[in-house]
Protein backbone atom coordinates (compact mmCIF):
# COMPACT_ATOMS: atom_id res chain seq x y z
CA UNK A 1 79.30 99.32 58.65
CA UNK A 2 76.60 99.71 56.28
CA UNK A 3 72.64 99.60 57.21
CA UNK A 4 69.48 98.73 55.91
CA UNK A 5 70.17 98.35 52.68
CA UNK A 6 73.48 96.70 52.06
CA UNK A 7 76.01 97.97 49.22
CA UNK A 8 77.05 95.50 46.49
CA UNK A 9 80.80 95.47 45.77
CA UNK A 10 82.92 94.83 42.70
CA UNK A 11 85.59 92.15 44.01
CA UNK A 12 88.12 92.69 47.22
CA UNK A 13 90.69 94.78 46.46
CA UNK A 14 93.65 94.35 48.89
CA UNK A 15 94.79 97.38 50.80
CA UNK A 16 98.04 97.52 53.31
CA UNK A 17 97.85 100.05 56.08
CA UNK A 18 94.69 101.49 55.08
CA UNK A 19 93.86 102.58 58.82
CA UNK A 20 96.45 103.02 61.32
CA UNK A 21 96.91 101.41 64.54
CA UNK A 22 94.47 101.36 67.28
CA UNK A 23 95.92 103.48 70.03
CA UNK A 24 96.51 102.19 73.41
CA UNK A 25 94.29 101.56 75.77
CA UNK A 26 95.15 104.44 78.43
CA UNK A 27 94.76 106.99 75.16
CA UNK A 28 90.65 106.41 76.33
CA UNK A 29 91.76 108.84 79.03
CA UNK A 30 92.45 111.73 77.44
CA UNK A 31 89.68 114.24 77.06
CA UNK A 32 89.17 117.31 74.90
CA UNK A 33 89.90 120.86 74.46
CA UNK A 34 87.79 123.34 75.15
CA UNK A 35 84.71 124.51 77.37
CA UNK A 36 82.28 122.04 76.50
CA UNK A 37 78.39 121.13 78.45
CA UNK A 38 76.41 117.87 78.61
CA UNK A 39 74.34 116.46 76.02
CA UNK A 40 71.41 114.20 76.92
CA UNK A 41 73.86 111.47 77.12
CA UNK A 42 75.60 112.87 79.90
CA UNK A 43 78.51 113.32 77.56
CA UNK A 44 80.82 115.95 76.92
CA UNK A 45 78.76 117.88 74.13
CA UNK A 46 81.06 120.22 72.58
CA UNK A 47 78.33 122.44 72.14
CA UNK A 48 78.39 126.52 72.13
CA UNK A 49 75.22 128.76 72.48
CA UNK A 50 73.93 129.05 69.22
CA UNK A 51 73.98 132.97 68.91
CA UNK A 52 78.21 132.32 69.46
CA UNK A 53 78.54 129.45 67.19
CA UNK A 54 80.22 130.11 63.87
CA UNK A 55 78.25 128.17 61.67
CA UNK A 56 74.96 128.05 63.86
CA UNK A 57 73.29 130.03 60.82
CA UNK A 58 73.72 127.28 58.78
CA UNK A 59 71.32 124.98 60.19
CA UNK A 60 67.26 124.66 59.42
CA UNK A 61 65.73 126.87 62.09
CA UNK A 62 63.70 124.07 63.93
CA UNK A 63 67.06 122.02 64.60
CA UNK A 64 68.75 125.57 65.68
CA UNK A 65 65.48 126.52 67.95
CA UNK A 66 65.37 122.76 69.60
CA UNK A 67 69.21 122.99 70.06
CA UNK A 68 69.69 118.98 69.95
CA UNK A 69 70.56 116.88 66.55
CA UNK A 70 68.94 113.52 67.48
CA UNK A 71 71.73 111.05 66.34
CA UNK A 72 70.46 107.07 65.54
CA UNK A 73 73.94 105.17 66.38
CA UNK A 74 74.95 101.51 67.36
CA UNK A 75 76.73 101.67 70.08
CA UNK A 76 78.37 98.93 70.69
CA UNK A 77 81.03 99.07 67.77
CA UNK A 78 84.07 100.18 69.65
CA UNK A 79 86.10 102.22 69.37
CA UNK A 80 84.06 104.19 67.02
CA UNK A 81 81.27 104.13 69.66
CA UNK A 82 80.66 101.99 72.50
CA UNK A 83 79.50 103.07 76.58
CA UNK A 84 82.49 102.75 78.73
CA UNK A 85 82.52 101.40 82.32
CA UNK A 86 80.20 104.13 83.93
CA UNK A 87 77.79 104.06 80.79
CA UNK A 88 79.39 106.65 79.02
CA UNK A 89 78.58 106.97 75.64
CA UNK A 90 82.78 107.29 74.14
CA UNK A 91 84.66 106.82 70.71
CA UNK A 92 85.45 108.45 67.57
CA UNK A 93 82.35 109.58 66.51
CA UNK A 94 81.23 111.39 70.05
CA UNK A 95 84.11 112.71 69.83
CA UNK A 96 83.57 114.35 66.34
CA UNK A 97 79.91 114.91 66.70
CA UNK A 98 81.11 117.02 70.31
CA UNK A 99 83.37 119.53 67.41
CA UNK A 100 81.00 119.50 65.34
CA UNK A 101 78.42 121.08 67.80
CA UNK A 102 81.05 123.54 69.12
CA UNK A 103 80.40 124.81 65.71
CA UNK A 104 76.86 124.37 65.28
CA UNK A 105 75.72 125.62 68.47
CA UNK A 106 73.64 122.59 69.10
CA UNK A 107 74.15 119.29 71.00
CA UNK A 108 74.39 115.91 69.54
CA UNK A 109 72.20 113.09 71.46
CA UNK A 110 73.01 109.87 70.44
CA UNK A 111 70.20 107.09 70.95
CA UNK A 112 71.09 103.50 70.87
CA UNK A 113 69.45 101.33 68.26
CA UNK A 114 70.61 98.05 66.16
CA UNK A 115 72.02 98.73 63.29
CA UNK A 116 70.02 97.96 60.55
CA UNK A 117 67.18 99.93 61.56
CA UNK A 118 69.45 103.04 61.18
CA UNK A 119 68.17 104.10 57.92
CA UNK A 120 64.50 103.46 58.71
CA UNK A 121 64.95 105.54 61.71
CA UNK A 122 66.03 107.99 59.17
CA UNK A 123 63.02 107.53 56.75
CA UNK A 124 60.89 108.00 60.04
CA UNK A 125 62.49 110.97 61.33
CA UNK A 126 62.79 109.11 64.57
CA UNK A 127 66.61 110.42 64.05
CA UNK A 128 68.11 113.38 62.40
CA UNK A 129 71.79 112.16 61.45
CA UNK A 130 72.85 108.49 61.49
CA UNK A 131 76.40 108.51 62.72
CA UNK A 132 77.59 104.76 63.32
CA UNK A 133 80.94 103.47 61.03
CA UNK A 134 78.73 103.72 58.44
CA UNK A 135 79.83 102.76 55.05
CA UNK A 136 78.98 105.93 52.02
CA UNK A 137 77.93 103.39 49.04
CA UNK A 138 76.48 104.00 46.04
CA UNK A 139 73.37 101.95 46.92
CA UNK A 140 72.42 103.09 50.11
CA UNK A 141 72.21 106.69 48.50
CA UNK A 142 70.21 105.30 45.99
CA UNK A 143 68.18 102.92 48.49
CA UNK A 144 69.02 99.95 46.49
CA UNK A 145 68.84 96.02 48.41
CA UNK A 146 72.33 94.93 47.11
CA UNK A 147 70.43 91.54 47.39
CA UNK A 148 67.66 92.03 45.09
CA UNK A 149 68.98 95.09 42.73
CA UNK A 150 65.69 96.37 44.10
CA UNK A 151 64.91 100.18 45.30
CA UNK A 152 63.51 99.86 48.86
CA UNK A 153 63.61 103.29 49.87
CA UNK A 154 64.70 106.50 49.02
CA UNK A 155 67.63 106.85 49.87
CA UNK A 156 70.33 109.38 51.77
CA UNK A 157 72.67 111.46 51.43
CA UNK A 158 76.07 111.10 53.18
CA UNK A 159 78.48 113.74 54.60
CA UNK A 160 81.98 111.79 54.63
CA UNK A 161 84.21 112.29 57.47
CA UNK A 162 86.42 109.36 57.74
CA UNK A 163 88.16 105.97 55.32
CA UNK A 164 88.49 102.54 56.77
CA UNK A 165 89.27 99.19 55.33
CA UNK A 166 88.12 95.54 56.23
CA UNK A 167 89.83 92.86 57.94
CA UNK A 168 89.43 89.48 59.10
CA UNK A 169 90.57 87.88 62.66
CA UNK A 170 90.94 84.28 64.44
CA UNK A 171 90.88 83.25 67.63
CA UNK A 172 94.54 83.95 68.56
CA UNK A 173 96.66 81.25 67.84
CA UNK A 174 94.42 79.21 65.81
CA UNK A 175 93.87 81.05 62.70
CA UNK A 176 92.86 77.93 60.64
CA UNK A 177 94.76 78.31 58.11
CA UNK A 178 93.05 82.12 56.85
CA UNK A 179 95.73 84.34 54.87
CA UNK A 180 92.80 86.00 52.30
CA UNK A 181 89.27 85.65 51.76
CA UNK A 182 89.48 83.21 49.19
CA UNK A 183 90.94 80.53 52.44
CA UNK A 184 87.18 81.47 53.92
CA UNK A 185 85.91 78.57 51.31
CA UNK A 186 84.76 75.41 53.88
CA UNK A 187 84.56 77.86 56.92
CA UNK A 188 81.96 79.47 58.69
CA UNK A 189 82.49 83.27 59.11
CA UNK A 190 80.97 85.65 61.94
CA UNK A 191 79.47 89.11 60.81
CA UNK A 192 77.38 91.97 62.29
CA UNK A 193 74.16 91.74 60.33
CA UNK A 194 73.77 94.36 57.30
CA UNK A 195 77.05 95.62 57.69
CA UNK A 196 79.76 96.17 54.73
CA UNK A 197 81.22 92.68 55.93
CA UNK A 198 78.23 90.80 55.38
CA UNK A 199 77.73 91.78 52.17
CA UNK A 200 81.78 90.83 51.54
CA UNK A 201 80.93 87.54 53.28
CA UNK A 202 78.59 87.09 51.31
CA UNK A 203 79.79 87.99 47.98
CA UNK A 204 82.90 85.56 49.01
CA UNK A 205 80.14 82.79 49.34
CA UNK A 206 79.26 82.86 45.89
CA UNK A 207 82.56 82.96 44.77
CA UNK A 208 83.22 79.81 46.92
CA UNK A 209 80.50 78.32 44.93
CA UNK A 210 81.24 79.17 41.61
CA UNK A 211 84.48 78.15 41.75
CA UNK A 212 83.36 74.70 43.17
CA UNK A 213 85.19 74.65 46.06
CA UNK A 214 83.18 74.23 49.81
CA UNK A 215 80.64 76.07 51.01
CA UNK A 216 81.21 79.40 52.91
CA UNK A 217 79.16 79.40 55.87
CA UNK A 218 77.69 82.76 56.91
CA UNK A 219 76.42 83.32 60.47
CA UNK A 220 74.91 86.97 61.05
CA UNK A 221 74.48 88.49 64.25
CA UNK A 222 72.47 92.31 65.62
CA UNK A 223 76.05 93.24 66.96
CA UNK A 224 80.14 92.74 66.73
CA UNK A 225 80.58 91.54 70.16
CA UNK A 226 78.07 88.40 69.76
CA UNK A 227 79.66 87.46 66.88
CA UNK A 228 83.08 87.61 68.43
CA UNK A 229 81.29 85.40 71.58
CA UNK A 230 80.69 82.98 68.45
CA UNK A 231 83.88 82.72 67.50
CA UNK A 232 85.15 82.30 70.85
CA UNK A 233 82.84 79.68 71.46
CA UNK A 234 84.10 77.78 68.47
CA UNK A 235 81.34 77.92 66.79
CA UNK A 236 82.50 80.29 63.83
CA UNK A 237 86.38 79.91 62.54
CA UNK A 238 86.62 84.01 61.68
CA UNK A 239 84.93 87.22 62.34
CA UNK A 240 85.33 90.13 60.00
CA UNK A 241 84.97 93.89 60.97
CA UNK A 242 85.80 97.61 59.73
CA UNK A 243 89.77 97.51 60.43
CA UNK A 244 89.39 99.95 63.61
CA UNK A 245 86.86 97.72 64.97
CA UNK A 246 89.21 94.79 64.32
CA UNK A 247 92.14 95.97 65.75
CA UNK A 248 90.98 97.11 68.55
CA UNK A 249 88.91 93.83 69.85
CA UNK A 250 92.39 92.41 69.24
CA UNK A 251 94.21 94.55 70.71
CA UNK A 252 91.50 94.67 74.35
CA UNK A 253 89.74 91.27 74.07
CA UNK A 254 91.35 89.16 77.36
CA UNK A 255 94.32 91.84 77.41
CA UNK A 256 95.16 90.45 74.03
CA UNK A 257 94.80 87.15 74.12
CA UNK A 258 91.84 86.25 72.59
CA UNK A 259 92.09 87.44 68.80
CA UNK A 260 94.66 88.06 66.22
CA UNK A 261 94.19 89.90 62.91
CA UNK A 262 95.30 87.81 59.76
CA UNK A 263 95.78 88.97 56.16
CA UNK A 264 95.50 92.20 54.78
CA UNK A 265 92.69 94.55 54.49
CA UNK A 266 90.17 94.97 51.89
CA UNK A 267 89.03 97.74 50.27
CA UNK A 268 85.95 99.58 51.97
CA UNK A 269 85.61 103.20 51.42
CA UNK A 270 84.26 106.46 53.79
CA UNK A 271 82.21 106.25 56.79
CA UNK A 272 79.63 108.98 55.95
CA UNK A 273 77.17 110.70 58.52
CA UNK A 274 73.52 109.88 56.74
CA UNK A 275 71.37 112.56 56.37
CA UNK A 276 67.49 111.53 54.84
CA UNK A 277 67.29 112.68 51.17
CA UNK A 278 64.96 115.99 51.93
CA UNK A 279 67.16 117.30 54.44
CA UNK A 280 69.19 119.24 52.30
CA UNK A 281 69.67 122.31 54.75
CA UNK A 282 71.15 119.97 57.32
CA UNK A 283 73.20 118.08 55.21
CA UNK A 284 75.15 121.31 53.89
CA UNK A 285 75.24 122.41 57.64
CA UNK A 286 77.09 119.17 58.69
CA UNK A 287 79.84 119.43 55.73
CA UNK A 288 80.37 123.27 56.39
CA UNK A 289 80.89 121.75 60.25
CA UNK A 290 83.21 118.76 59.34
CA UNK A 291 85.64 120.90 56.99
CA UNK A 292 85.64 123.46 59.24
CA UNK A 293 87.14 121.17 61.96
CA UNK A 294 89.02 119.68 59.63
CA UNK A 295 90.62 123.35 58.84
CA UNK A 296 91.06 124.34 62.43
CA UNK A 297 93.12 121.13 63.62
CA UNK A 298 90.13 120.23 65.82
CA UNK A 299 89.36 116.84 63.85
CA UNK A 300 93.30 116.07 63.25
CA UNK A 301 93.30 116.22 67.32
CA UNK A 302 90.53 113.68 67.87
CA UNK A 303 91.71 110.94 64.73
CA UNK A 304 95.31 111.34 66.27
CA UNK A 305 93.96 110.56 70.12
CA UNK A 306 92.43 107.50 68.55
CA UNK A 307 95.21 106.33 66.85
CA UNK A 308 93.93 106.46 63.64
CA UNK A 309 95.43 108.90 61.43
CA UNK A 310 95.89 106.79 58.76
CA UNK A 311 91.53 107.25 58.04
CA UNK A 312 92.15 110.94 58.32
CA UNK A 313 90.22 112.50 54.82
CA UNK A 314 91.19 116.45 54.08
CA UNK A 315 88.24 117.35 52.86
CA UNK A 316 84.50 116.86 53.77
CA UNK A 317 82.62 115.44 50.33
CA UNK A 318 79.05 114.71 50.06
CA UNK A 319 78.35 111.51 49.01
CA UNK A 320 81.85 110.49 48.00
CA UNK A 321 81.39 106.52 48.32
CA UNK A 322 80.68 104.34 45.26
């Protein structure tokens, strides 16, 4: 997903397996290694005393001393977070951000918010990280409106953890005719405001209308799930998502009936925890964190419960998107 300021692309580029499958339902189960406490969340934290934690040294000394990294997330974007059935707060990125406080000595509180006010929240220090599928782009580290070409802000920095592509899906068995993107011309597409698919949507639009076909119609919503209840209602033809997102809406929506994925998926790029520009400290913290679970088989054991090892990255880059 992408936030406040949205990133401006340079055409679709198809891509064939970028992400793997979505595991099955009864993978939600499984739980983690290791002696873990509760965050604020009432969550498995992950978390070690700092004085035991290997990297604890790392971080700036008020985060250490307060022993919580405030974390600005939309949670309703499953599986990469969503609440379960007792309010849970569950998913890929819980999951990571619980090994990544194992070795920071620290827990990670996520608080729910919509998702383009993710970066403000940032800019406001309302939130330490942002942690939500979100898209590493050129222009949000710049804090450039991909509308306008304008800088709105100053920016973040990104510490990149995972790679997912784009895809499109129908209600299931009516896919009106949508292979690729360029079928979207004289339909009306569902997105989750400000994310990386809105600004694909969008760009598609103008293509639509330079190539004088029919118009692309563009309905944006504050989450996934209402724009899937759009869809479902009849009143989009398509929804696109992030591929993990995708696949697993088809794969849980009415046991499987309700969507289907069609075409392939588009380019996107790294999901990238966003750290505000003058937290430098932190940001070096959180990569030294990610590789390190990334060295010690810890992260290969969460992508693989999810089912998504194809989005697996090797090694934790700072602002790696473009």
């Amino acid at each position: 997903m992408t936030a406040s300021t949205t990133s401006r692309t340079t055409g679709l580029r198809s891509r064939t397996a970028a992400v793997g499958a979505i595991a099955v339902v009864g993978a939600l189960l499984l739980t983690g290694c290791g002696d873990q406490t509760k965050d604020g969340n009432g969550n498995d934290s992950g978390s070690t005393k700092a004085g035991s934690a290997p990297l604890a040294d790392k971080l700036p000394a008020s985060i250490r001393d307060k022993g919580v990294i405030r974390v600005g997330s939309d949670i309703a974007y499953a599986p990469v977070e969503y609440k379960d059935n007792a309010g849970k707060v569950v998913g890929i990125d819980p999951d990571i951000a619980a090994a990544l406080g194992k070795q920071l000595g620290v827990e990670f509180k996520f608080e729910n918010a919509t998702f383009d006010t993710l970066i403000g929240g940032l800019a406001s220090k309302r939130y330490d990280i942002a942690m939500s599928a979100m898209t590493d782009t050129k222009d949000r580290q710049e804090g450039i409106d991909a509308d306008t070409g304008k800088k709105v802000g100053a920016g973040v920095d990104f510490v990149d953890y995972f790679t997912a592509g784009v895809s499109l899906y129908t209600n299931k068995g009516d896919d009106k005719g949508i292979k690729t993107w360029d079928d979207l011309c004289g339909k009306t597409i569902a997105v989750q405001r400000n994310t990386f698919s809105h600004d694909l949507a969008k760009e598609q639009a103008a293509k639509c209308k330079k190539d004088g076909g029919k118009t692309l119609k563009i309905e944006d919503f504050a989450t996934n799930p209402e724009a899937e209840t759009r869809m479902r209602s009849k009143g989009a033809d398509v929804v696109s998502a992030d591929y993990p997102v995708a696949a697993y809406s088809v794969k849980t929506s009415g046991g499987g009936k309700y969507f289907q994925i069609v075409g392939d998926q588009v380019e996107a790029g790294p999901y990238g925890i966003a750290v505000a520009k003058d937290s430098t400290e932190l940001r070096d913290a959180l990569q030294a964190a990610v590789q390190a679970i990334i060295d010690n088989g810890e992260y290969k054991k969460i992508i693989s419960k999810w089912g998504v090892e194809d989005g697996a990255v090797t090694e934790a880059k700072v602002n790696g998107g473009s």
